[in-house]
N, C-alpha and C. Protein backbone atom coordinates (compact mmCIF):
# COMPACT_ATOMS: atom_id res chain seq x y z
N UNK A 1 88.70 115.01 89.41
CA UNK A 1 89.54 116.17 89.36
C UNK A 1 88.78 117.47 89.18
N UNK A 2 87.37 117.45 89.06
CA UNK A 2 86.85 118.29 88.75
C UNK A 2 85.92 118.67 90.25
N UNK A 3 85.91 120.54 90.33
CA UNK A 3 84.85 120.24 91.74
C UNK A 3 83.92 120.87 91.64
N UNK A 4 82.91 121.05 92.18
CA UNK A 4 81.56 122.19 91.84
C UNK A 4 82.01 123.45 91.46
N UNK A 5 82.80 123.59 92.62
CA UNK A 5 83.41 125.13 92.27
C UNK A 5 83.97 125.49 91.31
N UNK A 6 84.61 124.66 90.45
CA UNK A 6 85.22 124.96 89.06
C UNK A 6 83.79 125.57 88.04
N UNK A 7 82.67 125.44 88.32
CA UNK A 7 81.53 125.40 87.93
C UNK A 7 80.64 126.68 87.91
N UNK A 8 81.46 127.69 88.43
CA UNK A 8 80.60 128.50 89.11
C UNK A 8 79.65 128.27 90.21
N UNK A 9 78.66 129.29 90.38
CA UNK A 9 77.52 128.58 91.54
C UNK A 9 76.51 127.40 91.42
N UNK A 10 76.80 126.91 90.30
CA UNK A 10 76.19 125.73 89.84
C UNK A 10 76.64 124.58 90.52
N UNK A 11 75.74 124.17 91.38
CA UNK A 11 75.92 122.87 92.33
C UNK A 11 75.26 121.58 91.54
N UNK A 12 76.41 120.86 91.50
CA UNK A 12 75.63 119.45 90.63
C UNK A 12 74.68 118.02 91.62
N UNK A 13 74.61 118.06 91.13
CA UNK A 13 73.21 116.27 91.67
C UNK A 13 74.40 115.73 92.03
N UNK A 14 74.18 114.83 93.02
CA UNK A 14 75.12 113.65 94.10
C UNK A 14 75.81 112.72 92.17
N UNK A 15 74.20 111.91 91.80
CA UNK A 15 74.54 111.32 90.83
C UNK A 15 75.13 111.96 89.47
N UNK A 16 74.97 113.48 89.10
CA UNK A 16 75.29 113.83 88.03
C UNK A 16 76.83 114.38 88.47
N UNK A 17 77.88 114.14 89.57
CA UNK A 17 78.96 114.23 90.10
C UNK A 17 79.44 112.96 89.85
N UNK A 18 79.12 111.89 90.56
CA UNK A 18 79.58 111.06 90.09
C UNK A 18 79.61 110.10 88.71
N UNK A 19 78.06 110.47 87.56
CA UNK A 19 78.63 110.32 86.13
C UNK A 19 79.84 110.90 85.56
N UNK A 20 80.20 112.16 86.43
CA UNK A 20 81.72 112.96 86.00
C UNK A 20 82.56 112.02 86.10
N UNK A 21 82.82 111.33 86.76
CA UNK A 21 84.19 110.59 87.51
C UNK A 21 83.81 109.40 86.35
N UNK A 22 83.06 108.56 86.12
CA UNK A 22 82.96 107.28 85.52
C UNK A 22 82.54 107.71 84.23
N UNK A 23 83.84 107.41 83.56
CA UNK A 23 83.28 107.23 81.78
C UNK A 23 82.53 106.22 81.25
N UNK A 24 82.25 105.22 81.48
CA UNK A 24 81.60 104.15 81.09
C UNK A 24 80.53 103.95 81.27
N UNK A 25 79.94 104.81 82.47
CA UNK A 25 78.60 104.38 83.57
C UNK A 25 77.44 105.42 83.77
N UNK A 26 76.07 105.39 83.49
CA UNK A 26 75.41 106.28 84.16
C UNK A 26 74.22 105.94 85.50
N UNK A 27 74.59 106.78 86.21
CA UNK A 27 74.20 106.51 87.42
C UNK A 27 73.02 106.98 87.76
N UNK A 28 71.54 106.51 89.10
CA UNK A 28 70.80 107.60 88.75
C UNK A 28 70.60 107.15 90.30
N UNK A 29 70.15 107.96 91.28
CA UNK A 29 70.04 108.09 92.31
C UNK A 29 68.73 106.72 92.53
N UNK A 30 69.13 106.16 93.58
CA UNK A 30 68.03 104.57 94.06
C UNK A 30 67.38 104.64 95.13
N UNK A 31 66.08 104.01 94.74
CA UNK A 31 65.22 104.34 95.57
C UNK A 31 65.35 103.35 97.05
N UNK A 32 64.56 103.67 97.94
CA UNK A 32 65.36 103.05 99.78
C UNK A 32 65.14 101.64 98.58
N UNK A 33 66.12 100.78 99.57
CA UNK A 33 66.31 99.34 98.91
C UNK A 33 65.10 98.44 99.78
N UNK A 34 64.70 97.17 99.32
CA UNK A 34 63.86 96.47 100.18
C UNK A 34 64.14 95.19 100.18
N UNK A 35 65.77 95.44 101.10
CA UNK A 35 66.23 94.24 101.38
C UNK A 35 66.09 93.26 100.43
N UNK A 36 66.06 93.22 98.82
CA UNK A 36 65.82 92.09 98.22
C UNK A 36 67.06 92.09 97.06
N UNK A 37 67.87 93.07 96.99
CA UNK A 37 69.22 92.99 96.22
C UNK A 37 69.85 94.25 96.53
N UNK A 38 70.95 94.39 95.78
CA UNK A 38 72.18 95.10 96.04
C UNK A 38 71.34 96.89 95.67
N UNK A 39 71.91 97.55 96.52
CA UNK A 39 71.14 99.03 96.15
C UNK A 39 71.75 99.49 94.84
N UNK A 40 72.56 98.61 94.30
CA UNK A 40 72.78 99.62 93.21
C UNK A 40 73.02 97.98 91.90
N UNK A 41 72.04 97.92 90.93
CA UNK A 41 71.80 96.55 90.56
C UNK A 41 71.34 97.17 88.27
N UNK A 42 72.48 96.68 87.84
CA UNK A 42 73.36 95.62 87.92
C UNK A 42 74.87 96.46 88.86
N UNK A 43 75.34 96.08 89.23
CA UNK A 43 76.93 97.20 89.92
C UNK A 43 77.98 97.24 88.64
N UNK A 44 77.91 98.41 88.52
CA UNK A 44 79.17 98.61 87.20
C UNK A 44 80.55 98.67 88.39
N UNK A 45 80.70 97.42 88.24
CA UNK A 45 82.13 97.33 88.65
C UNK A 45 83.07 97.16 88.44
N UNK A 46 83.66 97.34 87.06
CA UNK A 46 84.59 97.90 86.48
C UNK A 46 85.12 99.29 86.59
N UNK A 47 84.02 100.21 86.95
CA UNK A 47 83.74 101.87 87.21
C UNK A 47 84.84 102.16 87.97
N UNK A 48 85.00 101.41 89.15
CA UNK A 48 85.74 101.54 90.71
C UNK A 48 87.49 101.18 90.08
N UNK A 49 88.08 100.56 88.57
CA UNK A 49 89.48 100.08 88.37
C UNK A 49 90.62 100.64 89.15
N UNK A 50 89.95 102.37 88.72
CA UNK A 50 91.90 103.18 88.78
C UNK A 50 90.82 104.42 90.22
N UNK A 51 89.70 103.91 90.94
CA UNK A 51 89.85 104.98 91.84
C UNK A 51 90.74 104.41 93.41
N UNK A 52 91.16 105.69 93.11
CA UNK A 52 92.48 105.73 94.24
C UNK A 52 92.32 105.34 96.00
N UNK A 53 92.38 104.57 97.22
CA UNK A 53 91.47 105.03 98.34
C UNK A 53 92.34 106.07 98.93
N UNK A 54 91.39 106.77 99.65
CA UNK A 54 92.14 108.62 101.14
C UNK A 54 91.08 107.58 101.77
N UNK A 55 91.94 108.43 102.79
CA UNK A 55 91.44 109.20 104.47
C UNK A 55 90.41 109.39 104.27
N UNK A 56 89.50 109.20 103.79
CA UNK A 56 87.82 109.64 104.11
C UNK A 56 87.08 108.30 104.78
N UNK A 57 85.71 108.56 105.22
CA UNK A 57 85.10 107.85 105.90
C UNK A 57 83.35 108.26 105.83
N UNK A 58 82.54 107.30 105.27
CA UNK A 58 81.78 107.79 104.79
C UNK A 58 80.38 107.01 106.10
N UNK A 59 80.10 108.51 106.70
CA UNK A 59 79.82 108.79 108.24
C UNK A 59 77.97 107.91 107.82
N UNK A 60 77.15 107.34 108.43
CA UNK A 60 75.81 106.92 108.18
C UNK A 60 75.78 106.52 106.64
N UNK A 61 76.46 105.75 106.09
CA UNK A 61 76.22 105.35 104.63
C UNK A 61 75.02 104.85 104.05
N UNK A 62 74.65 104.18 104.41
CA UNK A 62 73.15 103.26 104.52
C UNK A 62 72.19 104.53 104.06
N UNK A 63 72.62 106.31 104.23
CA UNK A 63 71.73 107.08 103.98
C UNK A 63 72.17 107.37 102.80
N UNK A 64 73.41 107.21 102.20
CA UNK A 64 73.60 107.84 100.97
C UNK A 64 72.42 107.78 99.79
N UNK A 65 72.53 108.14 98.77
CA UNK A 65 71.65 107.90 97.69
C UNK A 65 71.58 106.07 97.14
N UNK A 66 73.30 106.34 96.94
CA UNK A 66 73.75 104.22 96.49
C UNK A 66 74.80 104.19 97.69
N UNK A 67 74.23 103.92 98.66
CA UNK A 67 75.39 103.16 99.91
C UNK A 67 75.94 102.32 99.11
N UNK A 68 77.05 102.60 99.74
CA UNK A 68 78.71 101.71 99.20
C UNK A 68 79.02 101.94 98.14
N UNK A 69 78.43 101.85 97.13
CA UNK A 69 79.17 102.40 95.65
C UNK A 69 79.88 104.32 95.78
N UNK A 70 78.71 104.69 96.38
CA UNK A 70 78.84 106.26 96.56
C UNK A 70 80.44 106.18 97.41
N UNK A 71 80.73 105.90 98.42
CA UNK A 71 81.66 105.14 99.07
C UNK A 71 82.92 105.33 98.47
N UNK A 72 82.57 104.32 98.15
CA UNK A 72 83.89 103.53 97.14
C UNK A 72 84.07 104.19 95.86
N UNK A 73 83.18 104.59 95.19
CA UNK A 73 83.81 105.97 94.03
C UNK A 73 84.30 106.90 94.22
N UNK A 74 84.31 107.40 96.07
CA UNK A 74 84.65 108.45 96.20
C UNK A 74 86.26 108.01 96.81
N UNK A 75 86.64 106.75 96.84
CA UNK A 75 87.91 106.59 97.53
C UNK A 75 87.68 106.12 99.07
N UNK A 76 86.27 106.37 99.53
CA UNK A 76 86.52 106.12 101.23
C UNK A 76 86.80 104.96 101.58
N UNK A 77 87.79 105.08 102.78
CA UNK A 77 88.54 103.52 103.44
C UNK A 77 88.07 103.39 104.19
N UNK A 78 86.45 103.85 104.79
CA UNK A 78 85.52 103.34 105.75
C UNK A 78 84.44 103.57 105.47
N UNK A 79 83.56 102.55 105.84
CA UNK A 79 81.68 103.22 106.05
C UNK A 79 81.88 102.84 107.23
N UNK A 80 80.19 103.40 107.72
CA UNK A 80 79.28 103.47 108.73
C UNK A 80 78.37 102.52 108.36
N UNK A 81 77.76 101.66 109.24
CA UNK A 81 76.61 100.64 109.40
C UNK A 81 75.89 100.62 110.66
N UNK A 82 75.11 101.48 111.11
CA UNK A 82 74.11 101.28 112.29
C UNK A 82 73.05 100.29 111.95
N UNK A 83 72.90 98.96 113.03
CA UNK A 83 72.52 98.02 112.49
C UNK A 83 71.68 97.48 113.99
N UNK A 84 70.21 97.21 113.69
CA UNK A 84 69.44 97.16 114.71
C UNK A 84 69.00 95.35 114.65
N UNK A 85 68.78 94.65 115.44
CA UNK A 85 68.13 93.39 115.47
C UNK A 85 66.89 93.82 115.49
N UNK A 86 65.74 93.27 114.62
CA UNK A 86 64.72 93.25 114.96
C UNK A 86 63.97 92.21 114.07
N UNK A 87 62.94 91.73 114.82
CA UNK A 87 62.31 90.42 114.19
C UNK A 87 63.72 89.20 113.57
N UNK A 88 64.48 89.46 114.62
CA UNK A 88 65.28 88.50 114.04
C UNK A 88 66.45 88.59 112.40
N UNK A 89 65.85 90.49 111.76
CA UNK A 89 66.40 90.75 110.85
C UNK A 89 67.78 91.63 111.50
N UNK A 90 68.92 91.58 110.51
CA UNK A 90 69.62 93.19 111.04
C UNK A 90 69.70 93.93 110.18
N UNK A 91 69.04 95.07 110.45
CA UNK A 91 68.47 95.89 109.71
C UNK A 91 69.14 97.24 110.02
N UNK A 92 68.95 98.30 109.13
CA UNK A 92 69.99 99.68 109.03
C UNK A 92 69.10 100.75 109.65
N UNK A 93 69.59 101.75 109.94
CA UNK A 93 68.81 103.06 110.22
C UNK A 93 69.82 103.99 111.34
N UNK A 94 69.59 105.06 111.61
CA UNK A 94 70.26 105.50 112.68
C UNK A 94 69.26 105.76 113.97
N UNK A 95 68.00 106.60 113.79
CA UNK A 95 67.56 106.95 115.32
C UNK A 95 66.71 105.56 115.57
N UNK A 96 66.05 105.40 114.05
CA UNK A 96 65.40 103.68 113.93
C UNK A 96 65.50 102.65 113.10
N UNK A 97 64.96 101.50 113.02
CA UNK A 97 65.46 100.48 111.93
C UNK A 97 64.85 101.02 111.28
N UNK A 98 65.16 101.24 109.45
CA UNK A 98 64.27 100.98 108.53
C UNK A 98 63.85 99.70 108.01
N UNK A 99 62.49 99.36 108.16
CA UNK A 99 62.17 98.32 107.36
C UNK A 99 62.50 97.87 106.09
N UNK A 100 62.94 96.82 106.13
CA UNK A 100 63.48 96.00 104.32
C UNK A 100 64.86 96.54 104.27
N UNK A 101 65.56 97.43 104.62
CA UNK A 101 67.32 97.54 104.89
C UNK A 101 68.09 96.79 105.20
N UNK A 102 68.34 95.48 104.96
CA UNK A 102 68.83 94.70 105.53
C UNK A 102 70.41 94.99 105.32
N UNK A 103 71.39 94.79 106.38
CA UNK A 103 72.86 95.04 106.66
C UNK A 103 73.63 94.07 105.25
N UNK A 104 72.59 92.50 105.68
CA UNK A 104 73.17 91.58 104.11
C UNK A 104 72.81 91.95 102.73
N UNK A 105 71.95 92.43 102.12
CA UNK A 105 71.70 92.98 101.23
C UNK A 105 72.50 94.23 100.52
N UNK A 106 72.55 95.05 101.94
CA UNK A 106 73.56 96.91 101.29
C UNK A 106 74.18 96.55 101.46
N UNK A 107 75.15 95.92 102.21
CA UNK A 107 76.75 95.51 103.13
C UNK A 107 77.57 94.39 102.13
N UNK A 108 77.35 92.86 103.12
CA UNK A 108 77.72 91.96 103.12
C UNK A 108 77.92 91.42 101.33
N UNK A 109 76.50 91.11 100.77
CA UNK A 109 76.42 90.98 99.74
C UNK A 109 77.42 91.61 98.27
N UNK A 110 77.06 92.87 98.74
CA UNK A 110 77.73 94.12 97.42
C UNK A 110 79.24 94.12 97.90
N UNK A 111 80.05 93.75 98.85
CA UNK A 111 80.92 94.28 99.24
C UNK A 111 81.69 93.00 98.79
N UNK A 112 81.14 91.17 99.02
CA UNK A 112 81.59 90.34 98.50
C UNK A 112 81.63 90.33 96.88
N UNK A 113 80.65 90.92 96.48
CA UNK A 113 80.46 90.82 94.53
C UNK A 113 81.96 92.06 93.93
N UNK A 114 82.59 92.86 95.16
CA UNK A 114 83.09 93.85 94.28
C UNK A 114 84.81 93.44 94.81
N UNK A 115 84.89 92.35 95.70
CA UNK A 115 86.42 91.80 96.19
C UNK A 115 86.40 90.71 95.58
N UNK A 116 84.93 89.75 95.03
CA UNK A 116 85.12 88.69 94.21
C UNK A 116 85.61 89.28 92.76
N UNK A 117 85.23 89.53 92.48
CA UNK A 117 85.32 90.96 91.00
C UNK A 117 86.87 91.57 91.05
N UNK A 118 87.39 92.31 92.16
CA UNK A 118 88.55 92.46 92.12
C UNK A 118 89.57 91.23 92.72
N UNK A 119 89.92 90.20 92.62
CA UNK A 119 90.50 89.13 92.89
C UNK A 119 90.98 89.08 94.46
N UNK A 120 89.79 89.53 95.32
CA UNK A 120 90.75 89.80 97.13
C UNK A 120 90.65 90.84 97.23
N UNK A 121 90.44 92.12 96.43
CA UNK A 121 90.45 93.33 97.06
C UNK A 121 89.58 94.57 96.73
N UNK A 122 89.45 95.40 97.88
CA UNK A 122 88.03 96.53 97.50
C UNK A 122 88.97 97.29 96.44
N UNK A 123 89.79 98.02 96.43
CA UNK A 123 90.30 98.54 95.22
C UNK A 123 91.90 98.10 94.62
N UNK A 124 90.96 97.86 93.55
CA UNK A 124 92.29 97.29 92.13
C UNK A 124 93.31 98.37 92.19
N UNK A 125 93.04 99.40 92.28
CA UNK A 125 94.45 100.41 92.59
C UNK A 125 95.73 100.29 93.71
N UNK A 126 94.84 99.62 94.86
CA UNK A 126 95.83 99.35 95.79
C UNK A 126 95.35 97.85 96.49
N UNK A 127 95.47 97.14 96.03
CA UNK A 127 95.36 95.87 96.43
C UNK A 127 95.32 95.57 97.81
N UNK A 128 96.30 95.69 98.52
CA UNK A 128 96.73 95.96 100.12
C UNK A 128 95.82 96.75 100.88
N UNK A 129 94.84 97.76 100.64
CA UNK A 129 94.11 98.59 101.24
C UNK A 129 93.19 97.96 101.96
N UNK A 130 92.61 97.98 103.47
CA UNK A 130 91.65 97.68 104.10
C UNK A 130 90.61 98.00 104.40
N UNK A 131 89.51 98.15 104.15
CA UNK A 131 88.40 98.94 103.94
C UNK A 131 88.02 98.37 105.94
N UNK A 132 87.85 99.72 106.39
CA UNK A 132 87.15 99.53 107.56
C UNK A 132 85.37 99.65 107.54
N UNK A 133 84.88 98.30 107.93
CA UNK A 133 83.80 98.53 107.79
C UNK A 133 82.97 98.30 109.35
N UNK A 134 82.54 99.99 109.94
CA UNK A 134 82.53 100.22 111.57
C UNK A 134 80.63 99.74 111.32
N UNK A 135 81.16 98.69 111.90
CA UNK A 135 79.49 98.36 112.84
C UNK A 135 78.86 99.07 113.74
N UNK A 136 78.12 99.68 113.84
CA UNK A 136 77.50 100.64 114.86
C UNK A 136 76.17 99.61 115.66
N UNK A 137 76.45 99.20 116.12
CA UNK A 137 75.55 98.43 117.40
C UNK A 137 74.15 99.14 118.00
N UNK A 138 72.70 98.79 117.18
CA UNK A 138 71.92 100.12 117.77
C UNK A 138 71.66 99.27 118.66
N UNK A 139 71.01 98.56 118.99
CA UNK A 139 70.64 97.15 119.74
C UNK A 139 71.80 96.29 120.47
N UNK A 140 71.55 96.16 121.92
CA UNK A 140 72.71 96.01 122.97
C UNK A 140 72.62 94.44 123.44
N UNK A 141 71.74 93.83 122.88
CA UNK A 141 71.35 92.55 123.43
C UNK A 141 72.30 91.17 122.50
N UNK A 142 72.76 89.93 123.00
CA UNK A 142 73.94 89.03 122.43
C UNK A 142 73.83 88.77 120.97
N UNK A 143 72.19 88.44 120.85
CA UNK A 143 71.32 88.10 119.44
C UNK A 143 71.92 89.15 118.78
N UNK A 144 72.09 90.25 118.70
CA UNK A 144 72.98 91.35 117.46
C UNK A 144 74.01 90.94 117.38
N UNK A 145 75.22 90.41 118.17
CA UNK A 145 76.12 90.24 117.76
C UNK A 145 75.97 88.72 116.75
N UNK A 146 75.53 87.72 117.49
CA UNK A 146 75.04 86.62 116.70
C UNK A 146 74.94 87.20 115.36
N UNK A 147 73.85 87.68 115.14
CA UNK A 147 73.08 88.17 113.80
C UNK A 147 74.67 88.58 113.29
N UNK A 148 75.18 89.46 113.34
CA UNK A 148 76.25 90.03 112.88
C UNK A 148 77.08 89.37 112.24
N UNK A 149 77.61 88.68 113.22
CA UNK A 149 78.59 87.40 112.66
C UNK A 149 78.23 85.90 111.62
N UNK A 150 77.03 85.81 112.20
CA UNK A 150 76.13 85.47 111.29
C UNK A 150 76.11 85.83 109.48
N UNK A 151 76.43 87.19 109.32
CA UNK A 151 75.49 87.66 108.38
C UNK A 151 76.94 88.46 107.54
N UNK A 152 77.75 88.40 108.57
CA UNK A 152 79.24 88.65 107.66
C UNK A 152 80.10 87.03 107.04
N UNK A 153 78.91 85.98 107.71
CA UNK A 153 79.84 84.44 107.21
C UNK A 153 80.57 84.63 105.44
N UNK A 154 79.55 84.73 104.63
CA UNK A 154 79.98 84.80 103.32
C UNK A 154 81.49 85.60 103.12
N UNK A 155 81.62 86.66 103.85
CA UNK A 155 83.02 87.43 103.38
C UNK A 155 84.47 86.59 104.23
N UNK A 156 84.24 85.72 105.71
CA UNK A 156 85.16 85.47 105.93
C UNK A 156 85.39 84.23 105.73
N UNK A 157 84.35 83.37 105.21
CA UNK A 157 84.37 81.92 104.37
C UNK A 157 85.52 82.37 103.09
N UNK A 158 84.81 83.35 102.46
CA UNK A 158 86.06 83.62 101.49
C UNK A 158 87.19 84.29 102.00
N UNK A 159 87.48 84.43 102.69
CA UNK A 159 88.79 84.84 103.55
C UNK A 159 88.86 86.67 103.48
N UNK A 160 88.01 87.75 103.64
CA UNK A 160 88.08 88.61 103.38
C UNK A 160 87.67 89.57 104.28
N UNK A 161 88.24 88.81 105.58
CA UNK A 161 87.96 89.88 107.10
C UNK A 161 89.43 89.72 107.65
N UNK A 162 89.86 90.62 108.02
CA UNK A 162 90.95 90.57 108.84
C UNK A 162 90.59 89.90 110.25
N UNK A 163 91.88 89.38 111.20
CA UNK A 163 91.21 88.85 112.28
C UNK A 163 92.62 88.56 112.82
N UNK A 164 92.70 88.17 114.45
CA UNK A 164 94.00 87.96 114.77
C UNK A 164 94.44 86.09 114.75
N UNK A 165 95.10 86.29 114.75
CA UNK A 165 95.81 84.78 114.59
C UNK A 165 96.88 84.82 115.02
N UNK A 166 97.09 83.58 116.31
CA UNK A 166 98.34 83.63 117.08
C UNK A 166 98.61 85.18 117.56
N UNK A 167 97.37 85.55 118.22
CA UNK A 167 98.06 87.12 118.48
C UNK A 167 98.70 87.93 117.87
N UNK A 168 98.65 87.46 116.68
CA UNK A 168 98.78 88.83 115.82
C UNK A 168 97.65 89.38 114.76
N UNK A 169 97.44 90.57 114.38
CA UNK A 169 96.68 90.96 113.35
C UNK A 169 96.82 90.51 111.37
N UNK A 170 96.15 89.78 111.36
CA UNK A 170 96.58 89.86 109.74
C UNK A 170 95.12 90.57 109.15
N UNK A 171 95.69 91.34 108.81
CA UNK A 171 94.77 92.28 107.61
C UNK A 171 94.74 92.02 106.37
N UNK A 172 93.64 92.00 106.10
CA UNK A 172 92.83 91.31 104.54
C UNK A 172 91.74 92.68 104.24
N UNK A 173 91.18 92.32 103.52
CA UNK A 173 90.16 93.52 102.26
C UNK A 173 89.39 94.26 103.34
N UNK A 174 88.57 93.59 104.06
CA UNK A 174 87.62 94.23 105.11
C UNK A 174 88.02 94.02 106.75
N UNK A 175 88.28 95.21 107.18
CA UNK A 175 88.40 94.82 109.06
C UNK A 175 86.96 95.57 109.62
N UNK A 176 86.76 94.73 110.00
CA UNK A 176 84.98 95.09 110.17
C UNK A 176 85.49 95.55 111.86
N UNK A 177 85.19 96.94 112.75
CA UNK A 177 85.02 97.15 113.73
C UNK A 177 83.64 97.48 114.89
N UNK A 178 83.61 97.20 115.52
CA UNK A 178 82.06 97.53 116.50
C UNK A 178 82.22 98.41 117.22
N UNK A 179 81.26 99.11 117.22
CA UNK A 179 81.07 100.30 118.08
C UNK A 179 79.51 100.45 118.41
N UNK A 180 79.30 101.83 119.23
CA UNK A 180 78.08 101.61 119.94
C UNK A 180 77.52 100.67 120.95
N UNK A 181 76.14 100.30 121.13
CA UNK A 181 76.08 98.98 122.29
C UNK A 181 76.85 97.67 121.94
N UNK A 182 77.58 97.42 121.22
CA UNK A 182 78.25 96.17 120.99
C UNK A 182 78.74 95.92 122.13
N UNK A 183 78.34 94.39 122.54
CA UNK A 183 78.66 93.53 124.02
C UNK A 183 80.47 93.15 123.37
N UNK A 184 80.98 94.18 123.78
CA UNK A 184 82.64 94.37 123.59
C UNK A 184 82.99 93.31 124.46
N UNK A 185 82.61 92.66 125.53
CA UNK A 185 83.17 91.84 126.32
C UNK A 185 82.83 89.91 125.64
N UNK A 186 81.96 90.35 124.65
CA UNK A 186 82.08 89.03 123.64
C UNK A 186 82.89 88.96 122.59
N UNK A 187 83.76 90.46 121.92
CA UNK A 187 84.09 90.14 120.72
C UNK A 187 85.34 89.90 120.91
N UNK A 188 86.05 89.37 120.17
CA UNK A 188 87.55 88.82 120.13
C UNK A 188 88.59 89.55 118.79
């Protein structure tokens, strides 16, 4: 409820904005992740109870300071994931992969620990809400999509991708969409 501008010209830190919002939690900006756990570790996820989701959409996330938490504290009902195959990893970046970014590590992983945590859903405020999570396809070749589907197994083993059935849509916690080179003529 509070905004910079209430502040005078005093512009606050990404992280010293969002210690405003969370009483319980202090946050401190994380260094690039190296693919070996969640970018933001241990995840105060209790923090996220009563935030509300909007209309926002949080455009190249993977660049934020804490991709996905930053996100999701702020209410957004979408990220961004530009996600490259390489060496067989799928890895994040926009003009290139960054090394050790892995999509399962920032993504897949943190996104299952915070719908296991909320019983089925990204926010405890609105249970029903679908978090769009847009795949950006940097890499045009079948092996990305593989990798992809691959590497989202954990969230729809636990039932937490939307998908159609009998031609119709049933929507659940995450509807993961593709965009960019995604071989659209494979996905269903």
């Amino acid at each position: 409820g509070v905004s910079s501008h209430d502040l005078g010209n005093s512009v606050l830190r990404k992280e010293d904005a969002l210690n405003g919002l969370l009483q319980t939690t202090v946050l401190e900006a994380q260094s690039v992740n190296k693919g070996s756990s969640a970018p933001l570790s241990p995840w105060p996820l209790d923090s996220l109870n009563s935030v509300l989701p909007v209309s926002c959409h949080s455009h190249n996330d993977y660049d934020q300071n804490i991709p996905v938490f930053a996100a999701l504290a702020a209410g957004c009902i979408g990220i961004e994931a530009d996600v490259w195959l390489f060496v067989g990893n799928l890895l994040l970046g926009h003009l290139l992969p960054t090394l050790g970014r892995t999509f399962q590590a920032q993504y897949v992983n943190p996104l299952k620990a915070i719908i296991d945590h909320n019983g089925g859903s990204v926010y405890k405020s609105r249970p029903g809400q679908t978090l769009v999570l847009l795949v950006d396809f940097k890499t045009s070749d079948n092996g990305t999509l593989d990798a992809v589907v691959s590497a989202l197994a954990p969230l729809r083993q636990a039932g937490y991708l939307s998908r159609l059935e009998n031609g119709a849509f049933v929507k659940k916690a995450i509807t993961v969409v593709a965009s960019g080179s995604a071989p659209f003529d494979r996905i269903k």
